[in-house]
C-alpha atoms as a PDB file:
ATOM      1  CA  UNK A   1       0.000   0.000   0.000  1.00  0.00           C
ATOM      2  CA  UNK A   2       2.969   2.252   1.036  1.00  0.00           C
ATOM      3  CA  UNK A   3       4.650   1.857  -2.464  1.00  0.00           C
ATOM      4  CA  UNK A   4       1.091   2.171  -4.466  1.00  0.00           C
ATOM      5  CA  UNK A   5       0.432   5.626  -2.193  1.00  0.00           C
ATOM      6  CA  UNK A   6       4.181   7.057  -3.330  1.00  0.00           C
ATOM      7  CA  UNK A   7       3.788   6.223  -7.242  1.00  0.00           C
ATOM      8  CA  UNK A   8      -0.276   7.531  -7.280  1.00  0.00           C
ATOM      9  CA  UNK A   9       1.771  10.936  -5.414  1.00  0.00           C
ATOM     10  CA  UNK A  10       4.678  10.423  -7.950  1.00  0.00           C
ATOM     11  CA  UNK A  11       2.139  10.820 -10.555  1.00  0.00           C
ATOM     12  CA  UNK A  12       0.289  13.534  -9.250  1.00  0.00           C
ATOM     13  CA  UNK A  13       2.941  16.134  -9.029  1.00  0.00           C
ATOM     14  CA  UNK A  14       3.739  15.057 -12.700  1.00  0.00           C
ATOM     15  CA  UNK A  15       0.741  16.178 -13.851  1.00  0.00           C
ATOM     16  CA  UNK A  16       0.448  19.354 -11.426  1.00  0.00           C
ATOM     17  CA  UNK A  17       4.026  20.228 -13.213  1.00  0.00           C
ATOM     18  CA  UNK A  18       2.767  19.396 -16.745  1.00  0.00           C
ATOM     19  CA  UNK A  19       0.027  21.764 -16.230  1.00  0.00           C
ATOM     20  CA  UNK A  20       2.055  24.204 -15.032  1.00  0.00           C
ATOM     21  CA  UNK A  21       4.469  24.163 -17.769  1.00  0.00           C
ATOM     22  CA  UNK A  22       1.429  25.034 -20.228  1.00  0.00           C
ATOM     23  CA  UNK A  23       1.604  28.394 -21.015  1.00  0.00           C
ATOM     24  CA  UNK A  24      -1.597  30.520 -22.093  1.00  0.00           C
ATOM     25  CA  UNK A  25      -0.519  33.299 -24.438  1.00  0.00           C
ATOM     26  CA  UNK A  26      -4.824  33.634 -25.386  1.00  0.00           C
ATOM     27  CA  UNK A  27      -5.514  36.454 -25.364  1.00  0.00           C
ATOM     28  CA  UNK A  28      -2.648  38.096 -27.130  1.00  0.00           C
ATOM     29  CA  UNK A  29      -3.598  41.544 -25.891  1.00  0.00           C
ATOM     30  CA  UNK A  30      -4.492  41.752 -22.190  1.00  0.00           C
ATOM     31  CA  UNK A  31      -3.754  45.807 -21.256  1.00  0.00           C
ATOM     32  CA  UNK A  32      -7.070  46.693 -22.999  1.00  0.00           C
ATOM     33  CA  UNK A  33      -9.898  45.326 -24.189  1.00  0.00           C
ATOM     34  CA  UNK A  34      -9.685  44.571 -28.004  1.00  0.00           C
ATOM     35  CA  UNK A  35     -12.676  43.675 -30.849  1.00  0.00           C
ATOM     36  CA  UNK A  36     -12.540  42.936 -34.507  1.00  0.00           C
ATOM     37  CA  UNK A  37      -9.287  42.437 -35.396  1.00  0.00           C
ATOM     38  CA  UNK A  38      -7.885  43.054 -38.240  1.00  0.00           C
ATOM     39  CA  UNK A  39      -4.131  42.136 -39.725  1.00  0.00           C
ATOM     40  CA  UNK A  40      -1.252  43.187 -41.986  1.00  0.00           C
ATOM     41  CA  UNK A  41       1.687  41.924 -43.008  1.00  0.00           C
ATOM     42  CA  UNK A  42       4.217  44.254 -43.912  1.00  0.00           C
ATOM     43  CA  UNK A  43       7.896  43.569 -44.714  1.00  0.00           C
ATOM     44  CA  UNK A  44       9.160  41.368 -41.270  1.00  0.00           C
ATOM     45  CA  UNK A  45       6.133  42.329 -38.512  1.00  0.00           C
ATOM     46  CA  UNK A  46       2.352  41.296 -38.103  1.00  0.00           C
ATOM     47  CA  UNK A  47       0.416  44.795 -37.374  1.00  0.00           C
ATOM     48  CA  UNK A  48      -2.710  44.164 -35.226  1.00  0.00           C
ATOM     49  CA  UNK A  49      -5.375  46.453 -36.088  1.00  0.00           C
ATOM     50  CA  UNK A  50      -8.418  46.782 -33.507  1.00  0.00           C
ATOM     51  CA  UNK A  51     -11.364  48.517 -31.924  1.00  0.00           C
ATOM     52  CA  UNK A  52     -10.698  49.473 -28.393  1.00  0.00           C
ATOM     53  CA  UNK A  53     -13.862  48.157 -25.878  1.00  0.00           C
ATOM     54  CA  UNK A  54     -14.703  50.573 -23.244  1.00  0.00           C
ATOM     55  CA  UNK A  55     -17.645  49.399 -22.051  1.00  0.00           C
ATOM     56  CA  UNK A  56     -18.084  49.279 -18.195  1.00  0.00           C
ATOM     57  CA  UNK A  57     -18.837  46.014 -16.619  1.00  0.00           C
ATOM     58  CA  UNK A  58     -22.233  47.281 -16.412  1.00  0.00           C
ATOM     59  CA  UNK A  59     -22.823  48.368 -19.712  1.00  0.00           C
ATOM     60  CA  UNK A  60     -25.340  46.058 -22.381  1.00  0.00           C
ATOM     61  CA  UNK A  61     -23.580  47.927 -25.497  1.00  0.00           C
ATOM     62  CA  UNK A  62     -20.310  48.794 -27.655  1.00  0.00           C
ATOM     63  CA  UNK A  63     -18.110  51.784 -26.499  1.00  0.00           C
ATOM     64  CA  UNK A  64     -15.640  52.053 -28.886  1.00  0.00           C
ATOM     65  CA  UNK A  65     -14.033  55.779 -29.228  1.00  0.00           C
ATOM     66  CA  UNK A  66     -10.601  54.769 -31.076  1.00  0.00           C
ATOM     67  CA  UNK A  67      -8.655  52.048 -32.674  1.00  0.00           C
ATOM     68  CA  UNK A  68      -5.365  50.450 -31.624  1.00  0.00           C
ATOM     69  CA  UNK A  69      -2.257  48.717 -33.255  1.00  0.00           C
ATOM     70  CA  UNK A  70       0.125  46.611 -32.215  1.00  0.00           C
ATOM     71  CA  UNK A  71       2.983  44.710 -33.934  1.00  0.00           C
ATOM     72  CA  UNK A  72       4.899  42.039 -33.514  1.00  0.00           C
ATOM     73  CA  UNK A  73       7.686  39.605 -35.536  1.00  0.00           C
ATOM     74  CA  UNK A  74       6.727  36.055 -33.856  1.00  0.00           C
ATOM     75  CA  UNK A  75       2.844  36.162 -33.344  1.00  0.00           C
ATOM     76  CA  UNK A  76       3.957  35.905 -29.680  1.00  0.00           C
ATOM     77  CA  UNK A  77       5.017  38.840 -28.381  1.00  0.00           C
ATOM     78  CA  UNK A  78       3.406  42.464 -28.815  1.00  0.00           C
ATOM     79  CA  UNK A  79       3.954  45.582 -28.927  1.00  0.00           C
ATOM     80  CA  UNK A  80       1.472  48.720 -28.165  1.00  0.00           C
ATOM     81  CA  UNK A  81       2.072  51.688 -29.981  1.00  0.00           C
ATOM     82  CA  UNK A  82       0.539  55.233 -29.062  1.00  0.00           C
ATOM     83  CA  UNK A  83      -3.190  55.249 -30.405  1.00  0.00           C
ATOM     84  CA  UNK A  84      -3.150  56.033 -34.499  1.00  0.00           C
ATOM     85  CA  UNK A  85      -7.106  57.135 -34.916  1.00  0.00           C
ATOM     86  CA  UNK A  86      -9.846  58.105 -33.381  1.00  0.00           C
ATOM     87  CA  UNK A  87     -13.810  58.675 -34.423  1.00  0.00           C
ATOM     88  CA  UNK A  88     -13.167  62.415 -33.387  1.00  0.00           C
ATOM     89  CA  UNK A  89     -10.339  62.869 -36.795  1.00  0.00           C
ATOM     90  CA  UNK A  90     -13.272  62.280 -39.210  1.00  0.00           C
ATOM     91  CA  UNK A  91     -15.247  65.336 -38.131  1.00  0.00           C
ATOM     92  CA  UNK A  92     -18.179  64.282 -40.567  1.00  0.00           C
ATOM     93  CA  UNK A  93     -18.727  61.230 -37.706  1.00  0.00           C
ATOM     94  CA  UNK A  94     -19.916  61.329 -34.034  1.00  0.00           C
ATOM     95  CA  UNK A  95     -19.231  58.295 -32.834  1.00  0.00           C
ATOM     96  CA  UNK A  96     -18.437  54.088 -32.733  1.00  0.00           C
ATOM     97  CA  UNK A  97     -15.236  53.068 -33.489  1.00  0.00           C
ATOM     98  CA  UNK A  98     -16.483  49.681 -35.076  1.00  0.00           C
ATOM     99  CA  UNK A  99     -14.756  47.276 -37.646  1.00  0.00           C
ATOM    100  CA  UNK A 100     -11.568  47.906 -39.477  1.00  0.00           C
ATOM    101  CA  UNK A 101      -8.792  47.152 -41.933  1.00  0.00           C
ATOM    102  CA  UNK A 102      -5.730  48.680 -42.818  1.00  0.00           C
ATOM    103  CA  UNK A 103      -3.929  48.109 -46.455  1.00  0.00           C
ATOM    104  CA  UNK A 104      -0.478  49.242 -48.121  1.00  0.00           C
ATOM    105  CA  UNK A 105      -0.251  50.598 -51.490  1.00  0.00           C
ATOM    106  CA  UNK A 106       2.373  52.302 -52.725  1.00  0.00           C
ATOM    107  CA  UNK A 107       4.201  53.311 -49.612  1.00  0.00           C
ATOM    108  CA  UNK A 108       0.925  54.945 -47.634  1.00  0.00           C
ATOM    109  CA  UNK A 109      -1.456  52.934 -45.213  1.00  0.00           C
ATOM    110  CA  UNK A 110      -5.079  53.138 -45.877  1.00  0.00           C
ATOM    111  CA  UNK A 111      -7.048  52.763 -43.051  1.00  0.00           C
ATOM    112  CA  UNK A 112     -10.978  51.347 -43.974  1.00  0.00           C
ATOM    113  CA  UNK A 113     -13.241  52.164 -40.815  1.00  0.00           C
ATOM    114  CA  UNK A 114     -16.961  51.622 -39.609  1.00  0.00           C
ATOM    115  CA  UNK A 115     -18.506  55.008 -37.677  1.00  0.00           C
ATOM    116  CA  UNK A 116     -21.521  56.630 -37.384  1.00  0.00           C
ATOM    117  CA  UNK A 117     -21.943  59.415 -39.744  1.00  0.00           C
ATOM    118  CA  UNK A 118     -23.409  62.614 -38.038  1.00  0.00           C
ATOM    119  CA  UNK A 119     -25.771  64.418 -40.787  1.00  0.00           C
ATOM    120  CA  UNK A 120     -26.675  60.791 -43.064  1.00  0.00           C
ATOM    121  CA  UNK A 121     -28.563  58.500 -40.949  1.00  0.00           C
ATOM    122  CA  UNK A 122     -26.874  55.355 -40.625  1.00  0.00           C
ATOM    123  CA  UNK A 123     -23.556  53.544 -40.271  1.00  0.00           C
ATOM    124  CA  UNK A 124     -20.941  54.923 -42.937  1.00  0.00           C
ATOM    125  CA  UNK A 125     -16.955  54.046 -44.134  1.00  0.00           C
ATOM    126  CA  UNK A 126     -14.107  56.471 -44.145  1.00  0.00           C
ATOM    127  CA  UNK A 127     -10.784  56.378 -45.071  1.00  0.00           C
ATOM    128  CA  UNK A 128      -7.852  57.222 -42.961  1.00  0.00           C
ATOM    129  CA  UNK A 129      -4.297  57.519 -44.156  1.00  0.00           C
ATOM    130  CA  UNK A 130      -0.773  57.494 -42.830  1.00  0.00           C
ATOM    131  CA  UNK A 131       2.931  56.874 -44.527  1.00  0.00           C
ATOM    132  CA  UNK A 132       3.601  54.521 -41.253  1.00  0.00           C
ATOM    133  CA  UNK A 133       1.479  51.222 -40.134  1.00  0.00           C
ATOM    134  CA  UNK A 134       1.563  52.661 -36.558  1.00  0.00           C
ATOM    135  CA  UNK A 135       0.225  56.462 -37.558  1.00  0.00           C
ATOM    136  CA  UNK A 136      -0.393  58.543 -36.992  1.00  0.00           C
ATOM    137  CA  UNK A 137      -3.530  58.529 -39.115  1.00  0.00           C
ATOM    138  CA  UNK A 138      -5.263  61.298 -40.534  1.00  0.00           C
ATOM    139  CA  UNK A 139      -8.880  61.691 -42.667  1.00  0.00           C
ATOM    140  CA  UNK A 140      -8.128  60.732 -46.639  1.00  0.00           C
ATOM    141  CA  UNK A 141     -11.075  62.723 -48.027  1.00  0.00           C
ATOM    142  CA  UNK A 142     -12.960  65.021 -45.332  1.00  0.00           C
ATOM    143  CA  UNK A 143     -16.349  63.175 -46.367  1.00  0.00           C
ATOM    144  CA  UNK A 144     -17.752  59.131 -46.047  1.00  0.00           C
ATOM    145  CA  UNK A 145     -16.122  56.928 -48.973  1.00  0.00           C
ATOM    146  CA  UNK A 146     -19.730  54.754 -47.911  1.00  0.00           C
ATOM    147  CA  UNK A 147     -22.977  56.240 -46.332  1.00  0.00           C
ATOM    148  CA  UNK A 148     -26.015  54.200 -45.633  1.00  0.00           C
ATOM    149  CA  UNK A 149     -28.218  55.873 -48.370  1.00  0.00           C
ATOM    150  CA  UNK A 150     -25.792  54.470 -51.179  1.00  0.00           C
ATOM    151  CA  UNK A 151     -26.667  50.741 -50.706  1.00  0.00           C
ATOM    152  CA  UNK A 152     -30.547  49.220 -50.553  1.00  0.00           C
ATOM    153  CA  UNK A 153     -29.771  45.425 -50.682  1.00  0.00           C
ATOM    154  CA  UNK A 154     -30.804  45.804 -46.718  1.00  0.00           C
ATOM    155  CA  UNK A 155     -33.284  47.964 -45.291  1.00  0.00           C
ATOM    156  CA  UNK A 156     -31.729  48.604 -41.846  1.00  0.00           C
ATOM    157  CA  UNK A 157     -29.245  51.680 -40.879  1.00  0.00           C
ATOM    158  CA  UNK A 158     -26.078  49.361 -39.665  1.00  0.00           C
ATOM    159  CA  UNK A 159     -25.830  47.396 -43.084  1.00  0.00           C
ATOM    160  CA  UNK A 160     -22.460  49.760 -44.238  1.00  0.00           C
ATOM    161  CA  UNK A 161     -20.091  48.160 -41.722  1.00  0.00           C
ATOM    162  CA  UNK A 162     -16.985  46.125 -42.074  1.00  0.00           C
ATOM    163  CA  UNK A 163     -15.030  46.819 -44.525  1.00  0.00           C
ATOM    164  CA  UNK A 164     -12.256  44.829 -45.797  1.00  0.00           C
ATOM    165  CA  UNK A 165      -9.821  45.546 -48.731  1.00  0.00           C
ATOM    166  CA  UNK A 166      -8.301  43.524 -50.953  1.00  0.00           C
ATOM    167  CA  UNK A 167      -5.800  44.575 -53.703  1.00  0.00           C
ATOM    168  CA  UNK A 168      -5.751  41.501 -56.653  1.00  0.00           C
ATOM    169  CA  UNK A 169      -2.358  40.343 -58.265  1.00  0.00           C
ATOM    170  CA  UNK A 170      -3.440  42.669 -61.289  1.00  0.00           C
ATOM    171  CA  UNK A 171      -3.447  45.618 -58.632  1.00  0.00           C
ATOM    172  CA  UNK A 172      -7.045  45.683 -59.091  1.00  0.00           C
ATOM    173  CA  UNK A 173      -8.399  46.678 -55.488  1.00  0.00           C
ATOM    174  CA  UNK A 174     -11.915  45.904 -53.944  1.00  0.00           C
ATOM    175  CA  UNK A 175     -13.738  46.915 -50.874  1.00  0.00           C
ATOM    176  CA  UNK A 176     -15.939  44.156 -49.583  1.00  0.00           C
ATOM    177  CA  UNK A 177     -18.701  45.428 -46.399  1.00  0.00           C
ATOM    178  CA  UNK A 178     -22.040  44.925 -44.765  1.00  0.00           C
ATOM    179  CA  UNK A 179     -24.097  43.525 -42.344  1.00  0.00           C
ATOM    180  CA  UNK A 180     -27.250  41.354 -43.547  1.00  0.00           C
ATOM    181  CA  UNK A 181     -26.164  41.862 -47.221  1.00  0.00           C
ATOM    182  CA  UNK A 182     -22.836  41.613 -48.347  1.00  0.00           C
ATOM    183  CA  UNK A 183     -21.823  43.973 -50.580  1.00  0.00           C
ATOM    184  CA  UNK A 184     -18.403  44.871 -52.957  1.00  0.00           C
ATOM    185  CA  UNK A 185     -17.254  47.176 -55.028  1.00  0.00           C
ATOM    186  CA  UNK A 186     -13.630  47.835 -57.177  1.00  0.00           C
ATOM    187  CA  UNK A 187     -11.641  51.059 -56.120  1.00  0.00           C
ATOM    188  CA  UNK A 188      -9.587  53.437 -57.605  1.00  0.00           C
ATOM    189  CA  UNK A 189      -5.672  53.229 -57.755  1.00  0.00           C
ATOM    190  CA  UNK A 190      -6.146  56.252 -55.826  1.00  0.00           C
ATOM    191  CA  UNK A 191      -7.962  53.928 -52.768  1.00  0.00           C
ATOM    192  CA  UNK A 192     -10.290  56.589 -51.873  1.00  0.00           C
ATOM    193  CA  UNK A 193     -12.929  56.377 -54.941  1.00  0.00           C
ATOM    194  CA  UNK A 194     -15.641  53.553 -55.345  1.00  0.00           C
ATOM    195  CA  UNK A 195     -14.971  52.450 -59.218  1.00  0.00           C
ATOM    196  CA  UNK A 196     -18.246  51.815 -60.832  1.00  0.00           C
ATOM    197  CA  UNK A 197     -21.433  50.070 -59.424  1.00  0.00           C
ATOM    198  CA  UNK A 198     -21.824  48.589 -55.703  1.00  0.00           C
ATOM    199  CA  UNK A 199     -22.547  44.847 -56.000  1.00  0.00           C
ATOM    200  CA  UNK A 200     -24.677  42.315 -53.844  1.00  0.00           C
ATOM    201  CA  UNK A 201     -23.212  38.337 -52.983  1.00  0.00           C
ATOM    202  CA  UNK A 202     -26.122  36.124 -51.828  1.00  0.00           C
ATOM    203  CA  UNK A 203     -24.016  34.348 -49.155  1.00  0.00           C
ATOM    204  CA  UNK A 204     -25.634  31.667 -46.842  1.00  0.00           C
ATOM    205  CA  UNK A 205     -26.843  33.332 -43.048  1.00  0.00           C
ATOM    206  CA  UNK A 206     -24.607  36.161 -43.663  1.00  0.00           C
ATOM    207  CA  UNK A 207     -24.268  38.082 -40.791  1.00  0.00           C
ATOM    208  CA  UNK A 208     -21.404  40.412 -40.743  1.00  0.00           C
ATOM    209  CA  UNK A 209     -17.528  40.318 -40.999  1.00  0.00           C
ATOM    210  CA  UNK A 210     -16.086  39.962 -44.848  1.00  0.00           C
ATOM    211  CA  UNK A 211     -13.119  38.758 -45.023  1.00  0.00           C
ATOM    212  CA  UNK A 212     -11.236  38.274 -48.265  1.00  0.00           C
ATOM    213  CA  UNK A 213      -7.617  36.163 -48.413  1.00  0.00           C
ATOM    214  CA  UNK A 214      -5.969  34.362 -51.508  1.00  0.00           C
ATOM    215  CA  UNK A 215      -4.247  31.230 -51.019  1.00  0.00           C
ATOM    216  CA  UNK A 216      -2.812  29.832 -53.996  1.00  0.00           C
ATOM    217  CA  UNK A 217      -5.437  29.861 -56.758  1.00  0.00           C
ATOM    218  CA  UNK A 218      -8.467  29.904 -54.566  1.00  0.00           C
ATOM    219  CA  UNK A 219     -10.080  33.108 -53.509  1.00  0.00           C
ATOM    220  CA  UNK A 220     -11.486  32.866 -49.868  1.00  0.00           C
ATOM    221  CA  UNK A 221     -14.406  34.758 -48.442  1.00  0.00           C
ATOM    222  CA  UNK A 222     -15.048  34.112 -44.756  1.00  0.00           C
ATOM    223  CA  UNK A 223     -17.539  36.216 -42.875  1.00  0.00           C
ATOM    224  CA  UNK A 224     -19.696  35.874 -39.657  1.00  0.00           C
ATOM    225  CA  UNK A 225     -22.724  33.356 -40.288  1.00  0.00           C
ATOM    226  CA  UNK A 226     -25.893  33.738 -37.895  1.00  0.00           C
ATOM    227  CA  UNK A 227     -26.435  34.935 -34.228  1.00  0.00           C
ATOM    228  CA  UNK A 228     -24.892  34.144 -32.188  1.00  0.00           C
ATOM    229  CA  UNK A 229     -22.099  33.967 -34.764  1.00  0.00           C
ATOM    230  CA  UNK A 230     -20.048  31.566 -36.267  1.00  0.00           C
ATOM    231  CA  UNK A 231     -17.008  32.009 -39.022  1.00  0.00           C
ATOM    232  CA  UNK A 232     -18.635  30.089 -42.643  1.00  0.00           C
ATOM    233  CA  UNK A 233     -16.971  30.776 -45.572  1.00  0.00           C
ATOM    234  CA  UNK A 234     -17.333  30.513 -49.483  1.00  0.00           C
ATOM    235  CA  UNK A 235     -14.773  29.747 -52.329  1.00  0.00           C
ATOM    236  CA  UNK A 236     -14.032  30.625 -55.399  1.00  0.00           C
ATOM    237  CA  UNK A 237     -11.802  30.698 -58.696  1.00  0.00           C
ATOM    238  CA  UNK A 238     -12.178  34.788 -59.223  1.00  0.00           C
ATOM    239  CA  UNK A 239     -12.497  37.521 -56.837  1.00  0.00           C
ATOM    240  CA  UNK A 240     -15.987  38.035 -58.636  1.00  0.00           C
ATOM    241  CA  UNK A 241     -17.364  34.934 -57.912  1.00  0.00           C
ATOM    242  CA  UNK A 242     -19.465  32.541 -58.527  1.00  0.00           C
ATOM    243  CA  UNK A 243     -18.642  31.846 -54.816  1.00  0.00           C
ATOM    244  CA  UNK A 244     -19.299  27.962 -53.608  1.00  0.00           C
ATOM    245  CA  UNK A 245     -20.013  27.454 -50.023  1.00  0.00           C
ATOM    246  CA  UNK A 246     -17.380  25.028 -48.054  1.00  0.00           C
ATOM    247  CA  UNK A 247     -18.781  25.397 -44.227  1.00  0.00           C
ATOM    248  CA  UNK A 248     -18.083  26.475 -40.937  1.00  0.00           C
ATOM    249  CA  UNK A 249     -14.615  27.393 -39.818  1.00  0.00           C
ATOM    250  CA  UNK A 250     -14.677  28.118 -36.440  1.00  0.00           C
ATOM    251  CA  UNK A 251     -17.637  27.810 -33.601  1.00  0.00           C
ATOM    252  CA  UNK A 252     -19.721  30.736 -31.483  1.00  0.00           C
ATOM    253  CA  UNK A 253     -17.052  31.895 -28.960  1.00  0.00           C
ATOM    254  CA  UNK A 254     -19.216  30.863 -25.977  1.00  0.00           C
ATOM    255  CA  UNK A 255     -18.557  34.194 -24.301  1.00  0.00           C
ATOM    256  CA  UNK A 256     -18.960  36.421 -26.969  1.00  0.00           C
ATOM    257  CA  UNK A 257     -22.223  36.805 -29.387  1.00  0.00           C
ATOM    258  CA  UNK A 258     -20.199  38.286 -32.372  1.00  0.00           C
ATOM    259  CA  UNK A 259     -17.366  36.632 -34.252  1.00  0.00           C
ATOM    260  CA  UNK A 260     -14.320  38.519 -36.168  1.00  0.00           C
ATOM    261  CA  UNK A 261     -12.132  37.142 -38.110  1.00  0.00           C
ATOM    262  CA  UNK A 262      -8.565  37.981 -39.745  1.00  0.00           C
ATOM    263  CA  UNK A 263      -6.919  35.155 -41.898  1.00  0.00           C
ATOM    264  CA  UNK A 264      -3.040  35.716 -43.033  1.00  0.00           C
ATOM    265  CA  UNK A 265       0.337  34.041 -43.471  1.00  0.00           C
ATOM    266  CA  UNK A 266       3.216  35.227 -41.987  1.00  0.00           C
ATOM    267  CA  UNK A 267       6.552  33.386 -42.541  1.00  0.00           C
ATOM    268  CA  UNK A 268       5.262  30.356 -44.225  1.00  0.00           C
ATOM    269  CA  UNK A 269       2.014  29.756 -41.191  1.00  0.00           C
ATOM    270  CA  UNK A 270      -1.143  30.777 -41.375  1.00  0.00           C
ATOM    271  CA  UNK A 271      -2.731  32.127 -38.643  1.00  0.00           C
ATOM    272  CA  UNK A 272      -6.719  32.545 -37.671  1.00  0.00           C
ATOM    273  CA  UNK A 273      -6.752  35.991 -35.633  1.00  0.00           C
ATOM    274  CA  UNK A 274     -10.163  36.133 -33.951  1.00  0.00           C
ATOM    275  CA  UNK A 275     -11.837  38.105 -30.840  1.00  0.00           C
ATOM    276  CA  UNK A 276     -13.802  36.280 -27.730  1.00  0.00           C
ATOM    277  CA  UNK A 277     -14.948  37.212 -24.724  1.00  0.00           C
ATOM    278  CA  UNK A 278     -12.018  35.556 -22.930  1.00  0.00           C
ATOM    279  CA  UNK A 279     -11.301  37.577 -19.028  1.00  0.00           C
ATOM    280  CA  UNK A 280      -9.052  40.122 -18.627  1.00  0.00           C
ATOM    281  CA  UNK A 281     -11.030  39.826 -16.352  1.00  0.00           C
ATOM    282  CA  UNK A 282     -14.914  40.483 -16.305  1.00  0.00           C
ATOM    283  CA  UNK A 283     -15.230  39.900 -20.414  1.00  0.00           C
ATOM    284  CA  UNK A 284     -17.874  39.509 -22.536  1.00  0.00           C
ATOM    285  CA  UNK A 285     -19.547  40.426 -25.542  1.00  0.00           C
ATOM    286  CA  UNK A 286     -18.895  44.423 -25.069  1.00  0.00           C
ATOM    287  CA  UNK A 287     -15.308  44.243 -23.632  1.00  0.00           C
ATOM    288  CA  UNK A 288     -13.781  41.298 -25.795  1.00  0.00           C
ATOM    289  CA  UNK A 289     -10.597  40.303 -26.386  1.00  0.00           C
ATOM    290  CA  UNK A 290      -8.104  39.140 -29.662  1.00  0.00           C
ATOM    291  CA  UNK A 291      -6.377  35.812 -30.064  1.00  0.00           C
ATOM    292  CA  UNK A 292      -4.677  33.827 -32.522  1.00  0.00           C
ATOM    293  CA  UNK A 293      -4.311  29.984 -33.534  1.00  0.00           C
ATOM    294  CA  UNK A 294      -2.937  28.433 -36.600  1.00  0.00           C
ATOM    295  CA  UNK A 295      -5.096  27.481 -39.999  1.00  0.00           C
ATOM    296  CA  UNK A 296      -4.227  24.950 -42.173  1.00  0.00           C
ATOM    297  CA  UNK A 297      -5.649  23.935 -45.526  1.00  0.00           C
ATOM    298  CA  UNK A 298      -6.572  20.723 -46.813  1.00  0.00           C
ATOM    299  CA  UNK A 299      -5.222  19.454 -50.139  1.00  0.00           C
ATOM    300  CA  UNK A 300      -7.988  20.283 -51.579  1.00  0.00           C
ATOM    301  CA  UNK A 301      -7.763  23.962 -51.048  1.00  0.00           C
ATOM    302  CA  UNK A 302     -10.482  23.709 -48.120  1.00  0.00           C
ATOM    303  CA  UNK A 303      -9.653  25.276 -44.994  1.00  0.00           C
ATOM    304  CA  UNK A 304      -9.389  23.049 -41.443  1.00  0.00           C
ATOM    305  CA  UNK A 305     -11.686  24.164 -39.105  1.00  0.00           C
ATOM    306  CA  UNK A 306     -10.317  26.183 -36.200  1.00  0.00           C
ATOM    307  CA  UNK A 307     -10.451  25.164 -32.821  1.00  0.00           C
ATOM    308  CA  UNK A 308     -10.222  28.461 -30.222  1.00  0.00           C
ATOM    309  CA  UNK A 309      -6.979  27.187 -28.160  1.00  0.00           C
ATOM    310  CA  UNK A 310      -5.727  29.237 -24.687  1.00  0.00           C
ATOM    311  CA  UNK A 311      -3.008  27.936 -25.329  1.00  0.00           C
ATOM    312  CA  UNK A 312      -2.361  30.365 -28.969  1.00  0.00           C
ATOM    313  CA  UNK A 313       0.859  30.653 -30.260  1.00  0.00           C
ATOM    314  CA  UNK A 314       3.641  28.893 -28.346  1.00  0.00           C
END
């Protein structure tokens, strides 16, 4: 009995030490409360583009006044820089600092944002831009590049959100946005001018949340599917469709009701970045936070679905 009670203890403190040894690095950011990330590689660093959450504990709603960045060469570690934008620089908008990306053309940093606009009812899209991914940013073009009264594919006010850019290998670029309709349109070299007409994609339950990544020949669109939502996403031979639908990608975040994704590769990995409502402490759906896990791809171009690890990068 004596030598059964010292291996059961033996065996004990090796798994108290192997679970000790496992090291959490989800979330990624944990000074501030982070949503809807958003991610570029440029030259040897990841830049993390997100809304800041504000919210109170208390609070049933988004408080989002500004957008951060951070940047980092090994998905790991991260650095904060100072704070690159805020609602208040587009003086056509009053408030919500909502979904975002940021692109590189040409040397200058074009920043694609969601905000209220302040004299069109509705949610609209500006354009920021900056010669440096950290800012600071400034307003491209003094007015909305998107306003709520330019699309009717939805009849609600919040359907202009979410933009994401994309530039093609022909240096064709397109801005893909909304909420309950998912709309797309080409843009100027200039990346401040919609190029001819705004289209509509009939996507299964789409929510929210375009996302638009190219790996190998296969154009990827991944957005938020339902509500509580999930990450689905569609594939396709041309940036223009037709789109075929391949699925869910990664499950409702238990503690969060929305879902926002940002797919890249960075030094041969892919990587899934994604927001929950994972504790810092006291999270939730209005103070959320960003983490990361790896993607893979099948071999036949489909995408492995994503399990949400603690664990993240290690």
């Amino acid at each position: 009995m004596k030598k059964l009670f010292t291996s059961l203890s033996i065996l004990l403190l090796s798994i108290a030490g192997t679970a000790q040894s496992i090291k959490t690095n989800n979330p990624i950011i944990k000074d501030k409360y982070t949503g809807d990330p958003a991610a570029l590689v440029y030259k040897d660093k990841v830049y993390l583009y997100a809304g800041h959450d504000e919210a109170p504990n208390d609070f049933h709603f988004y408080k989002m006044n500004e957008w951060l960045v951070y940047s980092s060469s090994d998905m790991k570690t991260w650095e904060s820089h100072p704070v690159p934008l805020k609602v208040t620089d587009f003086k056509w908008a009053k408030n919500d600092a909502w979904a975002s990306q940021v692109i590189e053309r040409n040397g200058k940093f074009y920043w694609y944002v969601t905000v209220e606009h302040s004299s069109v009812p509705g949610k609209s899209i500006g354009v920021a831009v900056s010669d440096s991914p950290t800012g600071p940013f400034k307003d491209a073009l003094g007015k909305a590049l998107i306003t709520n009264d330019m699309t009717k594919f939805s009849n609600i006010s919040w359907d202009d959100i979410d933009p994401t850019v994309y530039i093609d290998t022909d240096g064709q670029a397109y801005l893909f946005w909304g909420n309950t309709a998912c709309h797309y349109a080409k843009l100027k070299e200039n990346m401040t001018e919609i190029d001819g007409e705004i289209h509509h994609i009939k996507l299964p339950n789409f929510t929210e949340a375009p996302w638009i990544h190219k790996h190998k020949n296969w154009y990827y669109l991944s957005y938020a599917y339902e509500f509580p939502e999930k990450i689905a996403y569609v594939m396709s031979k041309s940036i223009n469709g037709p789109w075929e639908f391949k699925g869910i990608l990664n499950e409702i975040a238990g503690n969060s009701n929305t879902n926002h994704q940002s797919i890249i590769e960075f030094k041969g990995q892919s990587y899934f970045i994604y927001h929950n409502g994972a504790s810092i402490p006291d999270g939730g759906s209005f103070r959320r936070s960003v983490c990361v896990d790896k993607l893979f791809y099948n071999k036949d171009g489909t995408m492995k679905r994503v399990i949400m690890t603690s664990e993240g990068i290690q």
